[in-house]
Protein backbone atom coordinates (compact mmCIF):
# COMPACT_ATOMS: atom_id res chain seq x y z
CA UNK A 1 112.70 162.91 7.01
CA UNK A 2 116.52 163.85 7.07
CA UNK A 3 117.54 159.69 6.57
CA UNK A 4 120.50 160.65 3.81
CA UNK A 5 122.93 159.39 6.15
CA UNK A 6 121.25 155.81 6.19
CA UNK A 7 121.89 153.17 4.72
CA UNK A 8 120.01 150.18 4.58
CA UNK A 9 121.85 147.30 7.11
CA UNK A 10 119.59 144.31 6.86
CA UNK A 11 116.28 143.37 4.81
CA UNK A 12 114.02 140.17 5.42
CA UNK A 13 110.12 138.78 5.70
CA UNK A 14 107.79 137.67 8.00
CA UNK A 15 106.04 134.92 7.61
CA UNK A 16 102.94 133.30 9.05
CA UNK A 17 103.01 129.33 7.90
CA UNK A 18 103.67 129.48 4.32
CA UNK A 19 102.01 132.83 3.96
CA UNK A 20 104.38 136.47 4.27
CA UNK A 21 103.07 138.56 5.71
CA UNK A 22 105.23 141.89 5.06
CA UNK A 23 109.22 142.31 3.81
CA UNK A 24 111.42 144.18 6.47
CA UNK A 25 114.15 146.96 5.86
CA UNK A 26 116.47 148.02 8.20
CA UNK A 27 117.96 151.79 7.98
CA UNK A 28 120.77 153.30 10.05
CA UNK A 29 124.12 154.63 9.62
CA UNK A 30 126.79 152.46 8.46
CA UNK A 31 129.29 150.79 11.04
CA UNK A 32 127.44 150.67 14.27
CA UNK A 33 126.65 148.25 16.68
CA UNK A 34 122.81 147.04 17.11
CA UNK A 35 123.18 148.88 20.81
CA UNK A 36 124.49 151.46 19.21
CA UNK A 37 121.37 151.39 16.54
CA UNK A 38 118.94 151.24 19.38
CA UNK A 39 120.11 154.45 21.28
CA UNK A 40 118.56 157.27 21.75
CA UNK A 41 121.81 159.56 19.51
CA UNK A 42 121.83 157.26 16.32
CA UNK A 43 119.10 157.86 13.50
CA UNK A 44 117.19 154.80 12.49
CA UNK A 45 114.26 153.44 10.06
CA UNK A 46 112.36 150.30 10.18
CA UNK A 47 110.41 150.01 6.80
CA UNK A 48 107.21 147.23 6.73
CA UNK A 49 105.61 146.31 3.53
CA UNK A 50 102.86 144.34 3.96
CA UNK A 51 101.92 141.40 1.04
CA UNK A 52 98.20 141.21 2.54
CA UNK A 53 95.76 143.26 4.48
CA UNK A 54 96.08 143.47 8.36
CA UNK A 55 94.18 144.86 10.94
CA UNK A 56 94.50 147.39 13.54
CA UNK A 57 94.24 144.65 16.28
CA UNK A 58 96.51 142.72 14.23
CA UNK A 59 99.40 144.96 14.89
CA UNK A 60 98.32 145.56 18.25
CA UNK A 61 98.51 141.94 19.02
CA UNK A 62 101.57 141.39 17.54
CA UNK A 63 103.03 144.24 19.29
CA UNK A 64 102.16 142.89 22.81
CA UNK A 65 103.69 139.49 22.12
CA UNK A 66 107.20 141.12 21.95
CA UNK A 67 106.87 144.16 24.05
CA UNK A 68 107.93 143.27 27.72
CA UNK A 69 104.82 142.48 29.85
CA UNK A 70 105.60 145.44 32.51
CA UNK A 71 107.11 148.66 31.43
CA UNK A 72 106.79 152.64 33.11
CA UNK A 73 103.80 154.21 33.01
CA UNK A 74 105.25 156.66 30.54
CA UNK A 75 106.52 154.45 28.09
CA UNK A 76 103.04 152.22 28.30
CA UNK A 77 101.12 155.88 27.63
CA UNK A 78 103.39 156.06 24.38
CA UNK A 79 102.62 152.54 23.73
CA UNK A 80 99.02 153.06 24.21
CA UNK A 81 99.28 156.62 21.66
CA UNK A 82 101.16 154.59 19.08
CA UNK A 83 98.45 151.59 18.76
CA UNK A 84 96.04 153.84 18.71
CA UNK A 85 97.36 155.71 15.85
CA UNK A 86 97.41 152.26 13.82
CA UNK A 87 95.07 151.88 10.45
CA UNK A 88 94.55 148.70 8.74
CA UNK A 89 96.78 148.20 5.71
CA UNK A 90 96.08 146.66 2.64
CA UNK A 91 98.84 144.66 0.04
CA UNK A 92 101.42 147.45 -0.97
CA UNK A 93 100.79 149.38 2.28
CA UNK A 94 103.98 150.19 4.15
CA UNK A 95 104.76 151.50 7.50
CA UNK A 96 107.99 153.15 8.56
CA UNK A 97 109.12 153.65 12.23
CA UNK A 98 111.51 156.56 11.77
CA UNK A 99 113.68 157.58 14.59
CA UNK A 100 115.67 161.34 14.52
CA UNK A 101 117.35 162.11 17.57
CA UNK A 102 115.74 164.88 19.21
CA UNK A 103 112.43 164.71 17.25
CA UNK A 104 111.36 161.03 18.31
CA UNK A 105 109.81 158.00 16.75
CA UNK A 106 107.34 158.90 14.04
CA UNK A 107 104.68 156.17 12.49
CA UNK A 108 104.20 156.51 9.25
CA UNK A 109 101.91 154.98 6.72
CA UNK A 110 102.92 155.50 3.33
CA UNK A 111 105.16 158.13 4.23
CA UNK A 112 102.25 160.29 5.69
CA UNK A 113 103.15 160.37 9.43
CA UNK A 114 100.36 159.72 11.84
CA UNK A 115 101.54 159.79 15.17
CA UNK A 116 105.59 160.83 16.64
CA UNK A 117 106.57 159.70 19.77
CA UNK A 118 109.24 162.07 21.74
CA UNK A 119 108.97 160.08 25.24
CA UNK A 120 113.02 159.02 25.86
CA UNK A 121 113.85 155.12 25.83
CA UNK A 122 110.87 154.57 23.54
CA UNK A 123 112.96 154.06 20.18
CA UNK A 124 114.69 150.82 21.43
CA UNK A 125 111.06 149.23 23.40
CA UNK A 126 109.55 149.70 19.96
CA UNK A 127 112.04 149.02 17.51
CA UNK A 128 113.32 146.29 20.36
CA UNK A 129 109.62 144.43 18.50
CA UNK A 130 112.06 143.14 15.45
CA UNK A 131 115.65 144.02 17.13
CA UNK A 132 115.33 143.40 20.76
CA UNK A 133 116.24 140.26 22.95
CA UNK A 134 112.77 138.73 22.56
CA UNK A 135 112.23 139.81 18.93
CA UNK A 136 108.77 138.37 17.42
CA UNK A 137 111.20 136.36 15.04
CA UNK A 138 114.65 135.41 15.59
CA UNK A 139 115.50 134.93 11.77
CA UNK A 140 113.57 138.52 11.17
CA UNK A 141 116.01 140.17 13.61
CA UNK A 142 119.29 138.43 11.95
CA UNK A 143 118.52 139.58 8.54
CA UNK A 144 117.68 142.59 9.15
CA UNK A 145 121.09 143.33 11.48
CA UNK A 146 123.11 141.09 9.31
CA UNK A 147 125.36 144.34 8.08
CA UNK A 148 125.97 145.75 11.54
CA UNK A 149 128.77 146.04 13.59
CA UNK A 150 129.18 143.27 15.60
């Protein structure tokens, strides 16, 4: 992973209730926007930690409340080739989204990568899950952009 040039812009948790459910860290280069972030040139890292063990069909869910309900068939296909690269974590698992221009989205899980998506536009659909308009958590997405660009 060639992420030397990030730097970490915005850290936070997710909760469900009273419980968290994983800490959030943001990585891109310093002084862009959050478009800027989400495009397809600019290098970027979303790193999950999880405080208790999920399930596959827990992330899967999750996913789906915050990914648009209609989207290409392309970008559904890498959708569909990202959930099903998913494994259940346990407390102290984390998962990293890593973005390099030209090489795609990679999941990782524990810094073993499992699955890399190179399909174009799929960077800000996925990432869009904690940084888009309809983020699953509102606070979530402010914390972790806090040090952007505005």
């Amino acid at each position: 992973m060639a992420s030397a040039d990030l730097t970490q812009v915005g850290q936070g948790e997710a909760r469900w209730g009273p419980f968290k459910v994983y800490s959030a860290t943001f990585f891109t280069p310093a002084g862009v926007t959050l478009e800027e972030a989400l495009s397809e040139q600019t290098p970027a890292r979303l790193e999950l930690c999880y405080a208790r063990s999920l399930t596959v069909e827990n992330f899967v869910e999750g996913a789906q409340q915050a990914l648009p309900e209609s989207v290409s068939a392309e970008l559904q296909q890498a959708v569909n080739r990202l959930h099903a690269a998913y494994q259940p974590v346990k407390q102290g698992d984390c998962y990293q989204l890593d973005f390099q221009p030209e090489q795609g989205t990679g999941l990782l899980l524990n810094g073993r990568e499992l699955v890399r998506i190179k399909t174009v536009k799929f960077k800000a659909l996925y990432f869009g899950i904690w940084l888009g308009d309809s983020p699953l958590s509102v606070q979530l997405k402010r914390d972790l952009t806090e040090k952007l660009h505005r």
